[in-house]
Protein backbone atom coordinates (compact mmCIF):
# COMPACT_ATOMS: atom_id res chain seq x y z
CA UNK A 1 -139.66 108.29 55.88
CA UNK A 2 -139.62 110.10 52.78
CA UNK A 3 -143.77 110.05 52.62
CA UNK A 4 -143.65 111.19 56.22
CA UNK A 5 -141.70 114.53 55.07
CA UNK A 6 -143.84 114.94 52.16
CA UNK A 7 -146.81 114.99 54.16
CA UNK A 8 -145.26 117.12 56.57
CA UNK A 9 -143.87 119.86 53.61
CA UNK A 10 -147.43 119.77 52.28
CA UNK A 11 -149.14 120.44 55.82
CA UNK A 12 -146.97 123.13 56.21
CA UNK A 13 -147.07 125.01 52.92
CA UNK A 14 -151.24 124.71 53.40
CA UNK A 15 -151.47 126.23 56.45
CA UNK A 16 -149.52 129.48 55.14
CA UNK A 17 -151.26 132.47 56.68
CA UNK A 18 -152.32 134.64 54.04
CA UNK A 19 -151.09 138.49 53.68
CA UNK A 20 -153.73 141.02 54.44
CA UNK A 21 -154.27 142.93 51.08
CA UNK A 22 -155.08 146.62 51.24
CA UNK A 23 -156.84 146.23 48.55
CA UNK A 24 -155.43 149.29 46.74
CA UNK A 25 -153.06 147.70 43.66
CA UNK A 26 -150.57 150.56 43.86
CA UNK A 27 -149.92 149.06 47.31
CA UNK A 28 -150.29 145.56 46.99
CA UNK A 29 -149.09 145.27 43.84
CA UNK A 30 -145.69 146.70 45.48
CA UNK A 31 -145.54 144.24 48.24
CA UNK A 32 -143.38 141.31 48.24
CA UNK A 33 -146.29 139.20 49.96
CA UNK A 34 -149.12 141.65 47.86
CA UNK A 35 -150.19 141.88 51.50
CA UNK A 36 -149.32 142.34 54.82
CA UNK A 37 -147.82 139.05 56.05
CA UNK A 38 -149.82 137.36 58.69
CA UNK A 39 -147.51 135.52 60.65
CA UNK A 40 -144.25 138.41 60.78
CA UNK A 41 -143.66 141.17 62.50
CA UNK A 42 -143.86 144.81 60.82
CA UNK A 43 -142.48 148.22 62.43
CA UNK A 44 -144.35 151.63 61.75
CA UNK A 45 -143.49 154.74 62.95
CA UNK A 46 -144.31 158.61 62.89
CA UNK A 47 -142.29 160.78 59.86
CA UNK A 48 -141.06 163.12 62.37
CA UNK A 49 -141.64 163.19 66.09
CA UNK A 50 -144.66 165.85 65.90
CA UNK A 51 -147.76 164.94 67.67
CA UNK A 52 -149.44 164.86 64.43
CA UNK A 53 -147.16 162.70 62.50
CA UNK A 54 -147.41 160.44 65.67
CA UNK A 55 -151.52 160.50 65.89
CA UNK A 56 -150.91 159.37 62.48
CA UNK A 57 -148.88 156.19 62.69
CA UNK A 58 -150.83 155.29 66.06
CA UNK A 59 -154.29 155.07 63.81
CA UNK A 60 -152.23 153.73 60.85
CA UNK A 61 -151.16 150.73 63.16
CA UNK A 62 -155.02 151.17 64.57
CA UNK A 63 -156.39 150.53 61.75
CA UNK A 64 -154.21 147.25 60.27
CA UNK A 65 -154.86 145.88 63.84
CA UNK A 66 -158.82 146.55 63.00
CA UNK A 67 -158.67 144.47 59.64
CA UNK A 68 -156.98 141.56 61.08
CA UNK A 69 -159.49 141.20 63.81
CA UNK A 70 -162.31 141.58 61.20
CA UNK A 71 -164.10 138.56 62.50
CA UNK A 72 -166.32 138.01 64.96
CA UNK A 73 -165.07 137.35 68.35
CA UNK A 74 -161.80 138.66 67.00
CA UNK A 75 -159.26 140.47 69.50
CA UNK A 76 -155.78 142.19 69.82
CA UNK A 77 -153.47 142.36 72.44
CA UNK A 78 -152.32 146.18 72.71
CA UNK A 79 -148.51 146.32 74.93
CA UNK A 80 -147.52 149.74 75.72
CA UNK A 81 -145.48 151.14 78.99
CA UNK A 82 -147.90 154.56 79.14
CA UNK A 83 -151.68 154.35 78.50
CA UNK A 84 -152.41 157.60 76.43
CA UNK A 85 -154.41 156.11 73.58
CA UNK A 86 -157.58 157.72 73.09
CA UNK A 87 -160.05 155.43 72.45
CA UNK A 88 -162.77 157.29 70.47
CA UNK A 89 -159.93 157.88 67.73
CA UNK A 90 -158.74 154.53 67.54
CA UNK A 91 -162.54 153.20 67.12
CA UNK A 92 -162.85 155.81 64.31
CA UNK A 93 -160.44 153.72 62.52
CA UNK A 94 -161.99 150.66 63.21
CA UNK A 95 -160.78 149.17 66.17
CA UNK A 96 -163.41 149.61 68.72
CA UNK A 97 -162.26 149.18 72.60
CA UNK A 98 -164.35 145.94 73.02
CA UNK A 99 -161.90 144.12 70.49
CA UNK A 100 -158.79 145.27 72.39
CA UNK A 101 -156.68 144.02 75.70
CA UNK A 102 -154.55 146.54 76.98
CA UNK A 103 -151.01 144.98 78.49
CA UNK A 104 -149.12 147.92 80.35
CA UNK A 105 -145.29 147.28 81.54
CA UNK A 106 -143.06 149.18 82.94
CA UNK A 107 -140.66 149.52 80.65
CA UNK A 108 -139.73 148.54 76.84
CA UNK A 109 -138.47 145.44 78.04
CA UNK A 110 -141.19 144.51 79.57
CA UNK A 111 -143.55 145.26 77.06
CA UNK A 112 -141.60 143.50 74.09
CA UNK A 113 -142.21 140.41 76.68
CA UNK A 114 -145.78 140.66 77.17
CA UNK A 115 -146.12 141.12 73.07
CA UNK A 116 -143.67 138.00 72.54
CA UNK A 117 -145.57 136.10 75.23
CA UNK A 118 -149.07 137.14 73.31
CA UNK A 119 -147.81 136.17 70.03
CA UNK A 120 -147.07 132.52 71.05
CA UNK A 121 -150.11 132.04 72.76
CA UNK A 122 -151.48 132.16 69.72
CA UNK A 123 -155.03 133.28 70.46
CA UNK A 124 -155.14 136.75 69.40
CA UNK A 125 -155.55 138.08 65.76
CA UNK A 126 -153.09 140.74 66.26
CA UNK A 127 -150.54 142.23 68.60
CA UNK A 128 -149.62 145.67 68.56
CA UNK A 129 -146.54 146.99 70.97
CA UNK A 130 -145.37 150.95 71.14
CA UNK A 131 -142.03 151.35 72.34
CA UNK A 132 -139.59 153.42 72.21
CA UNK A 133 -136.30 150.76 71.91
CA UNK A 134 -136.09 147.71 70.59
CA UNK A 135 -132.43 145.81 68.92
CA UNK A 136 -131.86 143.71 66.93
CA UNK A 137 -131.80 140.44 69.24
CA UNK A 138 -135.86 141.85 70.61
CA UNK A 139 -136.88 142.32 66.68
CA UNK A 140 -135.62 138.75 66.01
CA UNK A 141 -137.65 137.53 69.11
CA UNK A 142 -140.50 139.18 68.06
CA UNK A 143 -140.27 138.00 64.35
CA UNK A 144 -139.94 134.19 65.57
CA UNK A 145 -142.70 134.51 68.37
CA UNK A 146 -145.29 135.64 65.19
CA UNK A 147 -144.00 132.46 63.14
CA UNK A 148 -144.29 130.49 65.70
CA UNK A 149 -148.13 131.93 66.79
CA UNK A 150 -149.31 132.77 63.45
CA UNK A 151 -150.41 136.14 64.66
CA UNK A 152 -148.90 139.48 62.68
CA UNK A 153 -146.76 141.96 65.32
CA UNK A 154 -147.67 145.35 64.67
CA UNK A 155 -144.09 147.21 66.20
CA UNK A 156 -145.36 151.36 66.85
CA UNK A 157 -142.01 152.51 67.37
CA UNK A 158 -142.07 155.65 69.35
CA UNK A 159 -139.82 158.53 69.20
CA UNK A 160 -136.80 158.94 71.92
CA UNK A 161 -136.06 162.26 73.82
CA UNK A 162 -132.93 162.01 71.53
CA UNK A 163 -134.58 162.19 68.50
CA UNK A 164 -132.93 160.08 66.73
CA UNK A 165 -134.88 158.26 63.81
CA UNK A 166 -136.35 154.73 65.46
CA UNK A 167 -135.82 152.57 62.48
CA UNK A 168 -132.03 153.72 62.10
CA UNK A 169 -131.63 150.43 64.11
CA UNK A 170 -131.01 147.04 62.00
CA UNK A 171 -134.59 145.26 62.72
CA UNK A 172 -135.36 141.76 61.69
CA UNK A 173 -138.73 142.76 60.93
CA UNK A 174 -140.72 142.01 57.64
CA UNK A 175 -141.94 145.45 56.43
CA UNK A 176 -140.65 148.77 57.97
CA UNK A 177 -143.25 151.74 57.35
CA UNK A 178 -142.79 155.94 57.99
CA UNK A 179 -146.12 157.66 58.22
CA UNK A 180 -146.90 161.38 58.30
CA UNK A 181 -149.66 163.63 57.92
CA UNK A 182 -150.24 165.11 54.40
CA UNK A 183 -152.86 168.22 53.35
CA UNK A 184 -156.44 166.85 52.62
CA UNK A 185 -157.80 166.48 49.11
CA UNK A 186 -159.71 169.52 48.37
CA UNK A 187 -163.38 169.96 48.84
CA UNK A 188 -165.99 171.49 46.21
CA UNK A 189 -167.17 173.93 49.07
CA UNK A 190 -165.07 175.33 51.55
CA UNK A 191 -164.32 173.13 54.91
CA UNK A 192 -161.91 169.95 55.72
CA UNK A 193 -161.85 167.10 53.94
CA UNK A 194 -160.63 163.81 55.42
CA UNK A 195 -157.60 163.37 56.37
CA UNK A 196 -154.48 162.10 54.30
CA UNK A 197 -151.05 160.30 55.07
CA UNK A 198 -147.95 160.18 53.65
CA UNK A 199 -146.93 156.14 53.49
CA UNK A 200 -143.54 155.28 53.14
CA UNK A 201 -142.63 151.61 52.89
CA UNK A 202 -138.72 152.42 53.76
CA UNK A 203 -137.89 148.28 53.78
CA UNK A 204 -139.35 145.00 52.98
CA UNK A 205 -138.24 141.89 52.41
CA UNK A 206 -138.39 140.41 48.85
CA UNK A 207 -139.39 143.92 47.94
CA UNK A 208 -138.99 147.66 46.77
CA UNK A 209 -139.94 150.34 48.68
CA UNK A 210 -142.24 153.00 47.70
CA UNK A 211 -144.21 156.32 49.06
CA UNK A 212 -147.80 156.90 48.20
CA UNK A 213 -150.32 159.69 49.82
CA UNK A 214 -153.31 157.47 50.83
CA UNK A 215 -156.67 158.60 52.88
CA UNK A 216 -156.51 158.18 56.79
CA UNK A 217 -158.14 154.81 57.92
CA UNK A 218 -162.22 154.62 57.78
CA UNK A 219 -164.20 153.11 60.35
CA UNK A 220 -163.05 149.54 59.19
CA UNK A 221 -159.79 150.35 59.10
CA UNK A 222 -159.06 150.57 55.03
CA UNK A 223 -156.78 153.11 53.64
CA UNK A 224 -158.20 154.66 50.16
CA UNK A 225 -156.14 156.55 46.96
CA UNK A 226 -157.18 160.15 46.77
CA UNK A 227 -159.22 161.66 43.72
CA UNK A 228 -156.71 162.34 41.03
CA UNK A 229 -156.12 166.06 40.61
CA UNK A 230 -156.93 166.53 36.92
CA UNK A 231 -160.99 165.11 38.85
CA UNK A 232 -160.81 167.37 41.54
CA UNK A 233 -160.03 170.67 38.76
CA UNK A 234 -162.93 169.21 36.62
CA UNK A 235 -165.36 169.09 39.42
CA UNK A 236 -164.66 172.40 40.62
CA UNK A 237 -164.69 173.66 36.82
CA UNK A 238 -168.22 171.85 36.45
CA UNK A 239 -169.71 173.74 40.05
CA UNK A 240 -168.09 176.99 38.54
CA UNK A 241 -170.29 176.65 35.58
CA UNK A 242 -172.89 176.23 37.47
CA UNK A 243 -172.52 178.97 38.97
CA UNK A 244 -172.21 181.48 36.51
């Protein structure tokens, strides 16, 4: 018996999903996991309820979604109760429409059902659900149903007519993110330079949380530091000398 339960323990601890790095140390470095856990369920949602702030956390869930269906023949499962993504943007940040399944309910309740039903079917690299109310009892559903499929739940919490922050709620969920728009890193020449977020990890388990500004998602979905000011002043000094 006790050989039986060793071998089980040791099945188990090697077939751990591993954490998707961002592979920027001041944000993995700050991660419980140093990653994104691939088998839990994290909740993201827009700084403020502006359309901008809510573009933003829609391609910041985009473009996690993207990286853990890197792979070939990879797809993700995308619940929602209103279809107004725009698919252009969301391929922009990696996550081209041929990768995704679109799952449409009528309601939050019944999209938190077709995500917890997708997560234990366990085929899909990633499921991604926008809603605008979940509890604590759905969170804890969710957070099981990703254990129990090995697939990471990507939670877009949307923001309620009420306005009332989404994750002043108790959640069961692993990591608990706020993203916003931020101004752009400045250009040598006049024009707009890509786009940055503010990233807020407001809770994580085994963890701190933190605030960075990062650069928007590329076209495979990775998040970058911006240029440190003291190299943005030195380039423009070098062009002004130029110049003159």
């Amino acid at each position: 018996m006790l050989d039986t339960l060793r071998e089980a323990v040791a099945t188990t601890a090697g077939s751990a999903v591993a954490a998707l790095a961002f592979g920027i140390d001041d944000v993995d470095r700050r991660l419980g996991a140093n990653g994104m856990d691939g088998a839990g369920l994290h909740e993201i949602t827009a700084a403020s309820p502006t359309l901008g702030d809510d573009a933003a956390a829609t391609l910041f869930v985009a473009g996690l979604a993207a990286r853990f269906a890197a792979a070939a023949g990879a797809h993700v499962a995308w619940a929602l109760t209103r279809f107004d993504l725009y698919a252009p943007g969301l391929e922009q940040a990696g996550l081209p429409a041929a990768k995704l399944l679109y799952l449409q309910g009528q309601n939050d309740t019944m999209a938190l059902a077709l995500a917890e039903d997708s997560l234990r079917e366990g085929s899909f690299a990633a499921v991604v659900t926008e809603v605008k109310s979940a509890d604590r009892t759905a969170t804890r559903r969710l957070q099981l149903a990703a254990a129990d499929g090995r697939t990471p739940m990507l939670l877009l919490r949307r923001w309620a007519r009420s306005r009332r922050d989404p994750l002043e709620s108790p959640s069961a969920a692993m990591t608990r993110w706020r993203i916003g728009c931020a101004p752009s890193a400045r250009l040598p020449a006049p024009g707009v330079g890509r786009a940055c977020w503010s990233v807020e990890l407001v809770r994580q388990r085994n963890g701190h949380p933190f605030s960075l500004v990062l650069e928007a998602c590329d076209d495979t979905g990775r998040l970058a530091l911006p240029a440190a000011p003291r190299h943005r002043a030195a380039a423009a000094g070098g062009a002004a000398s130029q110049a003159a």
